[in-house]
PDB file of N, CA and C in Angstrom:
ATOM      1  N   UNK A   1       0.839  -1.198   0.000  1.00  0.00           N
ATOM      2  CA  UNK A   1       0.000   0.000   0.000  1.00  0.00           C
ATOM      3  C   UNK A   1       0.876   1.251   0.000  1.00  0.00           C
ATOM      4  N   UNK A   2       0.566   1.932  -0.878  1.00  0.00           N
ATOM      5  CA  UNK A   2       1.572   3.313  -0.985  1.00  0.00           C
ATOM      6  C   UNK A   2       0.991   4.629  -0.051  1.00  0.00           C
ATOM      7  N   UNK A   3       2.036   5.189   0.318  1.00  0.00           N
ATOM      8  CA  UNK A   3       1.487   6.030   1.457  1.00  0.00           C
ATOM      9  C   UNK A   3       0.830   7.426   0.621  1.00  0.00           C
ATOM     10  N   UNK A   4      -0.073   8.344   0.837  1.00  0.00           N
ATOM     11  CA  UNK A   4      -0.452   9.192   0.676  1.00  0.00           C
ATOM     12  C   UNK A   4       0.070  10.737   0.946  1.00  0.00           C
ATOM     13  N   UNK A   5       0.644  11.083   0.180  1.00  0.00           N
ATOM     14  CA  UNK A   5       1.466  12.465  -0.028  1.00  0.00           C
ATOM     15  C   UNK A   5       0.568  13.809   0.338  1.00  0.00           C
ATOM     16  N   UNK A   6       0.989  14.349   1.008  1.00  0.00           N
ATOM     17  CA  UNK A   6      -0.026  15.933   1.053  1.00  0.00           C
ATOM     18  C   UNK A   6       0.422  16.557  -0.043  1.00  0.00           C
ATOM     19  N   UNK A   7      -0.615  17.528  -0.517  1.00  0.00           N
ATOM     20  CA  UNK A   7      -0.514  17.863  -1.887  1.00  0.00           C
ATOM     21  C   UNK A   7      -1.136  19.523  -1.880  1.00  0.00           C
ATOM     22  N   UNK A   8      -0.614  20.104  -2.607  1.00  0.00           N
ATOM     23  CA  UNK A   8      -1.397  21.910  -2.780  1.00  0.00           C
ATOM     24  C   UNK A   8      -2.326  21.879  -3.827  1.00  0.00           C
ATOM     25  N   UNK A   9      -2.178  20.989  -4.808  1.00  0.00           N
ATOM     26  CA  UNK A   9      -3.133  21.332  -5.920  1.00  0.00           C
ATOM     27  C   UNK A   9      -2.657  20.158  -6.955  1.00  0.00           C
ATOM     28  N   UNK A  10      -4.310  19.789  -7.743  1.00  0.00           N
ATOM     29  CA  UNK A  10      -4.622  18.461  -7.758  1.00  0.00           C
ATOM     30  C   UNK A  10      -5.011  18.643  -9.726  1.00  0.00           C
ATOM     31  N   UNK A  11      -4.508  18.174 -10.072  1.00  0.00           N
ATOM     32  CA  UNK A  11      -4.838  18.246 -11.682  1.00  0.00           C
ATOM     33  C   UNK A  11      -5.597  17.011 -12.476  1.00  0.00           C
ATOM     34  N   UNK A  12      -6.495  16.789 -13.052  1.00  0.00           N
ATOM     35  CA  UNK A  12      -7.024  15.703 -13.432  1.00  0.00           C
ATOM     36  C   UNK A  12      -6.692  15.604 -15.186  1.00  0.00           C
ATOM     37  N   UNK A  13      -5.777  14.770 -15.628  1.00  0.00           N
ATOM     38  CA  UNK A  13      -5.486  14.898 -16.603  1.00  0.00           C
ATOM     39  C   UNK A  13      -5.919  13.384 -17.672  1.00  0.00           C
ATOM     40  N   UNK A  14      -6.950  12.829 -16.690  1.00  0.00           N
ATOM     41  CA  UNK A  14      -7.468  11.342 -17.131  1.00  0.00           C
ATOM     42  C   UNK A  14      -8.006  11.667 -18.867  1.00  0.00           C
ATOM     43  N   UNK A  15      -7.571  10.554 -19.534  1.00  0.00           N
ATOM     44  CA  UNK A  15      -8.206  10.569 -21.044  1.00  0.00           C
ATOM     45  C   UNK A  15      -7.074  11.765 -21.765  1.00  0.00           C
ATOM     46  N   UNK A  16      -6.067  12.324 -21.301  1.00  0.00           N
ATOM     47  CA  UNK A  16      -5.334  12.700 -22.094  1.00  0.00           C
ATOM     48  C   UNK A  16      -4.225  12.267 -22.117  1.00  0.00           C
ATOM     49  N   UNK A  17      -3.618  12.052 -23.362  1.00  0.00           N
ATOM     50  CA  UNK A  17      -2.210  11.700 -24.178  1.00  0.00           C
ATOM     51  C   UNK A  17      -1.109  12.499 -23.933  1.00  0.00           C
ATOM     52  N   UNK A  18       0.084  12.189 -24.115  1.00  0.00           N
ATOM     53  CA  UNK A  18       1.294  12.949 -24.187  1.00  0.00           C
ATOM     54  C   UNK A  18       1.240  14.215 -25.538  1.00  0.00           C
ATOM     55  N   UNK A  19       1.193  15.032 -25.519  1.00  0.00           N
ATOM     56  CA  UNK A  19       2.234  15.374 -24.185  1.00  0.00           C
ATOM     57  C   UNK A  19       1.325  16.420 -23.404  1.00  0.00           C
ATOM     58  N   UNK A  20      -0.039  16.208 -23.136  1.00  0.00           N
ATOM     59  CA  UNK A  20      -1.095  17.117 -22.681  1.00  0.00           C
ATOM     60  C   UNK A  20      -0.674  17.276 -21.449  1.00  0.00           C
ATOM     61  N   UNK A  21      -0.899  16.176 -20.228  1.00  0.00           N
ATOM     62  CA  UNK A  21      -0.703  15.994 -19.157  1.00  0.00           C
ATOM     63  C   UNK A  21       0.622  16.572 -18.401  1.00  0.00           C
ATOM     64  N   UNK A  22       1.642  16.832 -19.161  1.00  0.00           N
ATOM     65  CA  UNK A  22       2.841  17.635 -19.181  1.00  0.00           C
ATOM     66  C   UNK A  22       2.505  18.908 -19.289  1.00  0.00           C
ATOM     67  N   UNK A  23       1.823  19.480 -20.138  1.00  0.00           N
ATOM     68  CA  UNK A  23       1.587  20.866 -20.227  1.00  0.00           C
ATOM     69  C   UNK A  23       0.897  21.473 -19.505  1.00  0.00           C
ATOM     70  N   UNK A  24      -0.497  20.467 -18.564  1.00  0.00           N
ATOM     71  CA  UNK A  24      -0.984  20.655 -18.124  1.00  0.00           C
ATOM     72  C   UNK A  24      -0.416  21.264 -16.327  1.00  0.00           C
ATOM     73  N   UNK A  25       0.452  20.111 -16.380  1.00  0.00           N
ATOM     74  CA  UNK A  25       1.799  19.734 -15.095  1.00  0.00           C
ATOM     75  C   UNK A  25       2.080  21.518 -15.425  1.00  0.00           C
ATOM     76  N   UNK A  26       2.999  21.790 -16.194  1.00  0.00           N
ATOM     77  CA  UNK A  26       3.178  22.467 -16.236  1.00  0.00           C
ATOM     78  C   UNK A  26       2.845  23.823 -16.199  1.00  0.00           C
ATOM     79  N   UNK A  27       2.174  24.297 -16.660  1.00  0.00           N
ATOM     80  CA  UNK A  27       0.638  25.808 -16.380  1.00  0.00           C
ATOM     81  C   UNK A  27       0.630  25.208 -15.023  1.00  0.00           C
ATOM     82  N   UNK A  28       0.224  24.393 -14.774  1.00  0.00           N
ATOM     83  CA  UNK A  28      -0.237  24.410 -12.959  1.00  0.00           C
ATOM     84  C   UNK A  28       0.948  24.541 -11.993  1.00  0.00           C
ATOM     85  N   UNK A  29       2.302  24.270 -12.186  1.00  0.00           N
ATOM     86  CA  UNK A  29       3.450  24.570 -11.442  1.00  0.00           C
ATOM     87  C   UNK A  29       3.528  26.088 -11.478  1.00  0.00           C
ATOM     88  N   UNK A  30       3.554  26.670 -12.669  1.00  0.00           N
ATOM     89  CA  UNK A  30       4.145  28.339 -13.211  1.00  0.00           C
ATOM     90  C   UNK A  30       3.102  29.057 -12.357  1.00  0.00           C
ATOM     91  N   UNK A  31       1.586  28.336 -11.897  1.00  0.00           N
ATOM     92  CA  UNK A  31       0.836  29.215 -10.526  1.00  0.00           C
ATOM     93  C   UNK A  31       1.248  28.637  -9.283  1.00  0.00           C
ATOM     94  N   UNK A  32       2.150  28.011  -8.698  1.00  0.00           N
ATOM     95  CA  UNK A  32       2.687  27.032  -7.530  1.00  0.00           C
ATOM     96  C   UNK A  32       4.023  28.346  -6.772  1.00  0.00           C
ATOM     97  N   UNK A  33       3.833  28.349  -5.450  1.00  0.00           N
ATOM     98  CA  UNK A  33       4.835  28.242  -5.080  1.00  0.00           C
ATOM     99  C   UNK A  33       6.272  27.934  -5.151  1.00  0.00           C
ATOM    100  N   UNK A  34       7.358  27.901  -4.823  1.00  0.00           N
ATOM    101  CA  UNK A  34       8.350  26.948  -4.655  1.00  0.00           C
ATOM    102  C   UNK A  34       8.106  26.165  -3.648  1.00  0.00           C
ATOM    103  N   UNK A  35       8.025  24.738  -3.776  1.00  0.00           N
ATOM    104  CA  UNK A  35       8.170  24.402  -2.311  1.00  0.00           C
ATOM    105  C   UNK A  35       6.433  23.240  -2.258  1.00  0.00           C
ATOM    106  N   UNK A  36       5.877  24.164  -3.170  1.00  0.00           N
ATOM    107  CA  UNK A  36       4.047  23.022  -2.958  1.00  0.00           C
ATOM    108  C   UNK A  36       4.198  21.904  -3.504  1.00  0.00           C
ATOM    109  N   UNK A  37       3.292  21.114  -3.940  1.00  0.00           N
ATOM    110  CA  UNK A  37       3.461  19.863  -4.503  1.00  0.00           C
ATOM    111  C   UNK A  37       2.405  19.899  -4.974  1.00  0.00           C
ATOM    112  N   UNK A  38       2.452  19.196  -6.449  1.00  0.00           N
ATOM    113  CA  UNK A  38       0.786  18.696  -7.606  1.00  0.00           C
ATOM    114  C   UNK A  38       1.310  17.546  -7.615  1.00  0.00           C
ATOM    115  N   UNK A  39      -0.205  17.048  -7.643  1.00  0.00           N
ATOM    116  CA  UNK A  39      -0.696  16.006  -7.662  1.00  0.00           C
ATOM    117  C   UNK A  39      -1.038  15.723  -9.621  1.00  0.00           C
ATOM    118  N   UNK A  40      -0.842  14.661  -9.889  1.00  0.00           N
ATOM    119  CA  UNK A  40      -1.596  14.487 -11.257  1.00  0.00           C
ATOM    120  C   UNK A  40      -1.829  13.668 -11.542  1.00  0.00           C
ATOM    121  N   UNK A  41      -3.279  12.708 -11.769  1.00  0.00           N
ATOM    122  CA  UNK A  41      -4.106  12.058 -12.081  1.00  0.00           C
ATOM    123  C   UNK A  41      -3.853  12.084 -14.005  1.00  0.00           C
ATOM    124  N   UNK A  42      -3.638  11.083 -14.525  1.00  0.00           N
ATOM    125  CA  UNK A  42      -3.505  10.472 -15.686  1.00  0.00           C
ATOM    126  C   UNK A  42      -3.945   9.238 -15.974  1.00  0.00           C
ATOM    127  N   UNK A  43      -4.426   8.531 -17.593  1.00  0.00           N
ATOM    128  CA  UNK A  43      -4.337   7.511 -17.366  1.00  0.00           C
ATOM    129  C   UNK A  43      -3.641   7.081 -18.789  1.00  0.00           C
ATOM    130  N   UNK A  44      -2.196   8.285 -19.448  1.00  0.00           N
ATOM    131  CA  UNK A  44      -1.427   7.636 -20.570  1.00  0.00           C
ATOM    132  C   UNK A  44      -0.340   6.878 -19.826  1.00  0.00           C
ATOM    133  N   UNK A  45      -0.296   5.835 -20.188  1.00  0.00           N
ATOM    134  CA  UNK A  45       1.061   4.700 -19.458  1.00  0.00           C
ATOM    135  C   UNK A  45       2.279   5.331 -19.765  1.00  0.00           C
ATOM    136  N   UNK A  46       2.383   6.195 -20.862  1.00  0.00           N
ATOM    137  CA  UNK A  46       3.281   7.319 -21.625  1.00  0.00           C
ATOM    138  C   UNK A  46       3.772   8.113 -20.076  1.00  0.00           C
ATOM    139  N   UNK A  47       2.821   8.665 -19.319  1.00  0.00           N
ATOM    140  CA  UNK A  47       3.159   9.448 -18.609  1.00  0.00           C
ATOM    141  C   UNK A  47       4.269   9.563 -17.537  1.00  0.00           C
ATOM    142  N   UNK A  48       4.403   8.218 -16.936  1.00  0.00           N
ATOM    143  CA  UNK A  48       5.319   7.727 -16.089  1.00  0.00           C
ATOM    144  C   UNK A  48       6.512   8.066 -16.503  1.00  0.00           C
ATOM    145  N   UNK A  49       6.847   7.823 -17.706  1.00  0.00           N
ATOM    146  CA  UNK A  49       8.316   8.492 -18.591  1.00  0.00           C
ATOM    147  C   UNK A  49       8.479   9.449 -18.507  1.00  0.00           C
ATOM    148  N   UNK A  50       7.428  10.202 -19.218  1.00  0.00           N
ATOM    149  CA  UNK A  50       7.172  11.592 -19.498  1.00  0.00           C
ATOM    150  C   UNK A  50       7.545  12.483 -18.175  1.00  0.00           C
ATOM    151  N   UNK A  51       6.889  11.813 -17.397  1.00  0.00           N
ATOM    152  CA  UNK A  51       6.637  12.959 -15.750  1.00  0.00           C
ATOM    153  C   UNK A  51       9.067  13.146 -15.280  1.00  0.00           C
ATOM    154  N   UNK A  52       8.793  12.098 -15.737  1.00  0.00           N
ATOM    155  CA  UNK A  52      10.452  11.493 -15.222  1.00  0.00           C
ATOM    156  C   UNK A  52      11.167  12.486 -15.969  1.00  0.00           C
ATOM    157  N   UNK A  53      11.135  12.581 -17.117  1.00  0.00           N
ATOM    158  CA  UNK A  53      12.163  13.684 -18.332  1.00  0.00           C
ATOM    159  C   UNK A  53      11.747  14.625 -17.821  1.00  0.00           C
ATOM    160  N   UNK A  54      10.301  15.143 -17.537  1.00  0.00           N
ATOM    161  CA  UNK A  54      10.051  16.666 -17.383  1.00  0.00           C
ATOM    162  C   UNK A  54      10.757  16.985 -16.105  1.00  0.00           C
ATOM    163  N   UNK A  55      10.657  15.933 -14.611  1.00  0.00           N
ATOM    164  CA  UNK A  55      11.479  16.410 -13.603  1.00  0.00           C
ATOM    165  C   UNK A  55      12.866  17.129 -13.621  1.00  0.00           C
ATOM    166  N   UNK A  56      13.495  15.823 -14.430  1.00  0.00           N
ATOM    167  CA  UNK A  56      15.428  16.129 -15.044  1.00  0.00           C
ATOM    168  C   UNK A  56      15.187  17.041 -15.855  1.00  0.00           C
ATOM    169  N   UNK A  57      14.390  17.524 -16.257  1.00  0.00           N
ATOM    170  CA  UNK A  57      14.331  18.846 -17.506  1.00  0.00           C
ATOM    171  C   UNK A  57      14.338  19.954 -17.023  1.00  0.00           C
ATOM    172  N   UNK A  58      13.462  20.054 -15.714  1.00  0.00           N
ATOM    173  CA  UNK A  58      12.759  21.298 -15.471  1.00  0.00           C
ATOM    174  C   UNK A  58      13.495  21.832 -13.495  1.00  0.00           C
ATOM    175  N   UNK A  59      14.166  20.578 -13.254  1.00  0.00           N
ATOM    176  CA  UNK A  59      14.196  21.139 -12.037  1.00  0.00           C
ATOM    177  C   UNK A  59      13.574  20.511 -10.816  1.00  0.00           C
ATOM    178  N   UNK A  60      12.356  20.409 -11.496  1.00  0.00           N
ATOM    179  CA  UNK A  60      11.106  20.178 -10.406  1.00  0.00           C
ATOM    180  C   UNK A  60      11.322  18.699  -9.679  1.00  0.00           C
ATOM    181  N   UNK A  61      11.259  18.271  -8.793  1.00  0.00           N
ATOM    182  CA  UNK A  61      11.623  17.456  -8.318  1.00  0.00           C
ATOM    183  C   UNK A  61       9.958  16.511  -8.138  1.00  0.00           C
ATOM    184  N   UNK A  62      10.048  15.013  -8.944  1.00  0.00           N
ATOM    185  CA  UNK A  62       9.466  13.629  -8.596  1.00  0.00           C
ATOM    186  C   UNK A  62       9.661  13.430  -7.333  1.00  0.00           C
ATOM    187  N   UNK A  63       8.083  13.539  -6.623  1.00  0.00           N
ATOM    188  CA  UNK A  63       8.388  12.807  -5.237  1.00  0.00           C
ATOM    189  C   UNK A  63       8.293  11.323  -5.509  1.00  0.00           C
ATOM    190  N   UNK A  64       7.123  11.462  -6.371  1.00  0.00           N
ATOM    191  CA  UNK A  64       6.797   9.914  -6.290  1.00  0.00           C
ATOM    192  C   UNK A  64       5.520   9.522  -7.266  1.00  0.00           C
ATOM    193  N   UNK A  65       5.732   8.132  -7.838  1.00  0.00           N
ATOM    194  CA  UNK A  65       4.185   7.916  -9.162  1.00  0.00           C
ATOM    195  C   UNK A  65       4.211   6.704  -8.636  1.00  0.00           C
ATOM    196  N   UNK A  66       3.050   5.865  -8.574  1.00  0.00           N
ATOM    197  CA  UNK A  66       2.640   4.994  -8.477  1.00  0.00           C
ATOM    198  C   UNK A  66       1.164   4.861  -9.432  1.00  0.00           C
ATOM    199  N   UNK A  67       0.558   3.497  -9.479  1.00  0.00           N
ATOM    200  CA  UNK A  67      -0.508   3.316 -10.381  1.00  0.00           C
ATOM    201  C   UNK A  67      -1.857   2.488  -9.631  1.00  0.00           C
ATOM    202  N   UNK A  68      -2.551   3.062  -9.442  1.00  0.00           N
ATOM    203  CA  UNK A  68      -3.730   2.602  -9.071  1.00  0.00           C
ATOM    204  C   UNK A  68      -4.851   2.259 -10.225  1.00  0.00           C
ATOM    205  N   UNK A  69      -5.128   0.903 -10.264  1.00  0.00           N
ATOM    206  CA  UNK A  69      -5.639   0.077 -11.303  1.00  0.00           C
ATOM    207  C   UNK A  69      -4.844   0.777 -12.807  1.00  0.00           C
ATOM    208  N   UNK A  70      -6.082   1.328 -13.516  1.00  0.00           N
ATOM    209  CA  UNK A  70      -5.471   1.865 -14.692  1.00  0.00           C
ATOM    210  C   UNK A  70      -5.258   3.447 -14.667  1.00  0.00           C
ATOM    211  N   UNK A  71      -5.078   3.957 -13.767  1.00  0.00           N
ATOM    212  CA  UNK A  71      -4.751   5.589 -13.344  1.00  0.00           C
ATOM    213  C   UNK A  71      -3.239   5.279 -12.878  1.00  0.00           C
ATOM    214  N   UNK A  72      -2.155   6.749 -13.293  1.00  0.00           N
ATOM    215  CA  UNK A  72      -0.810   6.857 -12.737  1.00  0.00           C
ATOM    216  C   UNK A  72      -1.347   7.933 -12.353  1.00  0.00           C
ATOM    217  N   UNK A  73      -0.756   7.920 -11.189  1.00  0.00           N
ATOM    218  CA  UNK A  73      -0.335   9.217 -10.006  1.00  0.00           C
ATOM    219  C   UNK A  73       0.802  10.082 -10.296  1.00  0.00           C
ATOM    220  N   UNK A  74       1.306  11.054 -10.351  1.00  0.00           N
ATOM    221  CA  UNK A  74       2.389  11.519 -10.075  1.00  0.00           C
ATOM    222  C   UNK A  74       2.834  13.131  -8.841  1.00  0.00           C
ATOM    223  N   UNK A  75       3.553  13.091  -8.335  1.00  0.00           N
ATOM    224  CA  UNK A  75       3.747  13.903  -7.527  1.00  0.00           C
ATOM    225  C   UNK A  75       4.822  14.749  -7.530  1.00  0.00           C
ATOM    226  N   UNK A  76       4.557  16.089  -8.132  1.00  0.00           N
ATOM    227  CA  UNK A  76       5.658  16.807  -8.236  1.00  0.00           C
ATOM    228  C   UNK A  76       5.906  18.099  -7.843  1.00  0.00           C
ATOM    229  N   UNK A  77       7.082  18.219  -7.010  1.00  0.00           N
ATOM    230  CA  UNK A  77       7.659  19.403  -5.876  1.00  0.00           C
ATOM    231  C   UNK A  77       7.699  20.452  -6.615  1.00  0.00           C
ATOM    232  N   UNK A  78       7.318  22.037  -6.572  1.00  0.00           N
ATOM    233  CA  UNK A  78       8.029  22.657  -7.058  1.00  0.00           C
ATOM    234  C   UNK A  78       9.296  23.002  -6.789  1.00  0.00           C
ATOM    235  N   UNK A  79      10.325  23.565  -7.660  1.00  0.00           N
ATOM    236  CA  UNK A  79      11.458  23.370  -7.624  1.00  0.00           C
ATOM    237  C   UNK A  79      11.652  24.935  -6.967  1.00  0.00           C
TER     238      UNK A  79
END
């Protein structure tokens, strides 16, 4: 059972493809703090990669993705 992360703000990016869910990640960090954490609800299997390059790309630090049934989670710090 994966533990549950506190989170500032929660994005639902279910039924979209790469590289939506990224852009989406993204617009929602550029209103974030340094320091909050999003949450993002997906369900491209693409994304898990994706979330990973955008971290090493951008700074922003992966707390953590896991997958519940056919939904990926991802959790990312602002940087």
């Amino acid at each position: 059972m994966q533990q549950t992360l506190l989170f500032d703000k929660e994005i639902d990016a279910r039924g979209l493809n790469c590289p939506l869910p990224v852009l989406r990640a993204k617009k929602a960090l550029a209103d974030m703090a340094s320091g909050q954490v999003l949450k993002i609800v997906a369900t491209d299997p693409g994304s898990i990669r994706d979330f990973q390059a955008f971290a090493r790309q951008t700074g922003n630090q992966l707390l953590a993705q896991h997958t519940v049934e056919r939904e990926f989670v991802h959790y990312l710090k602002r940087r």
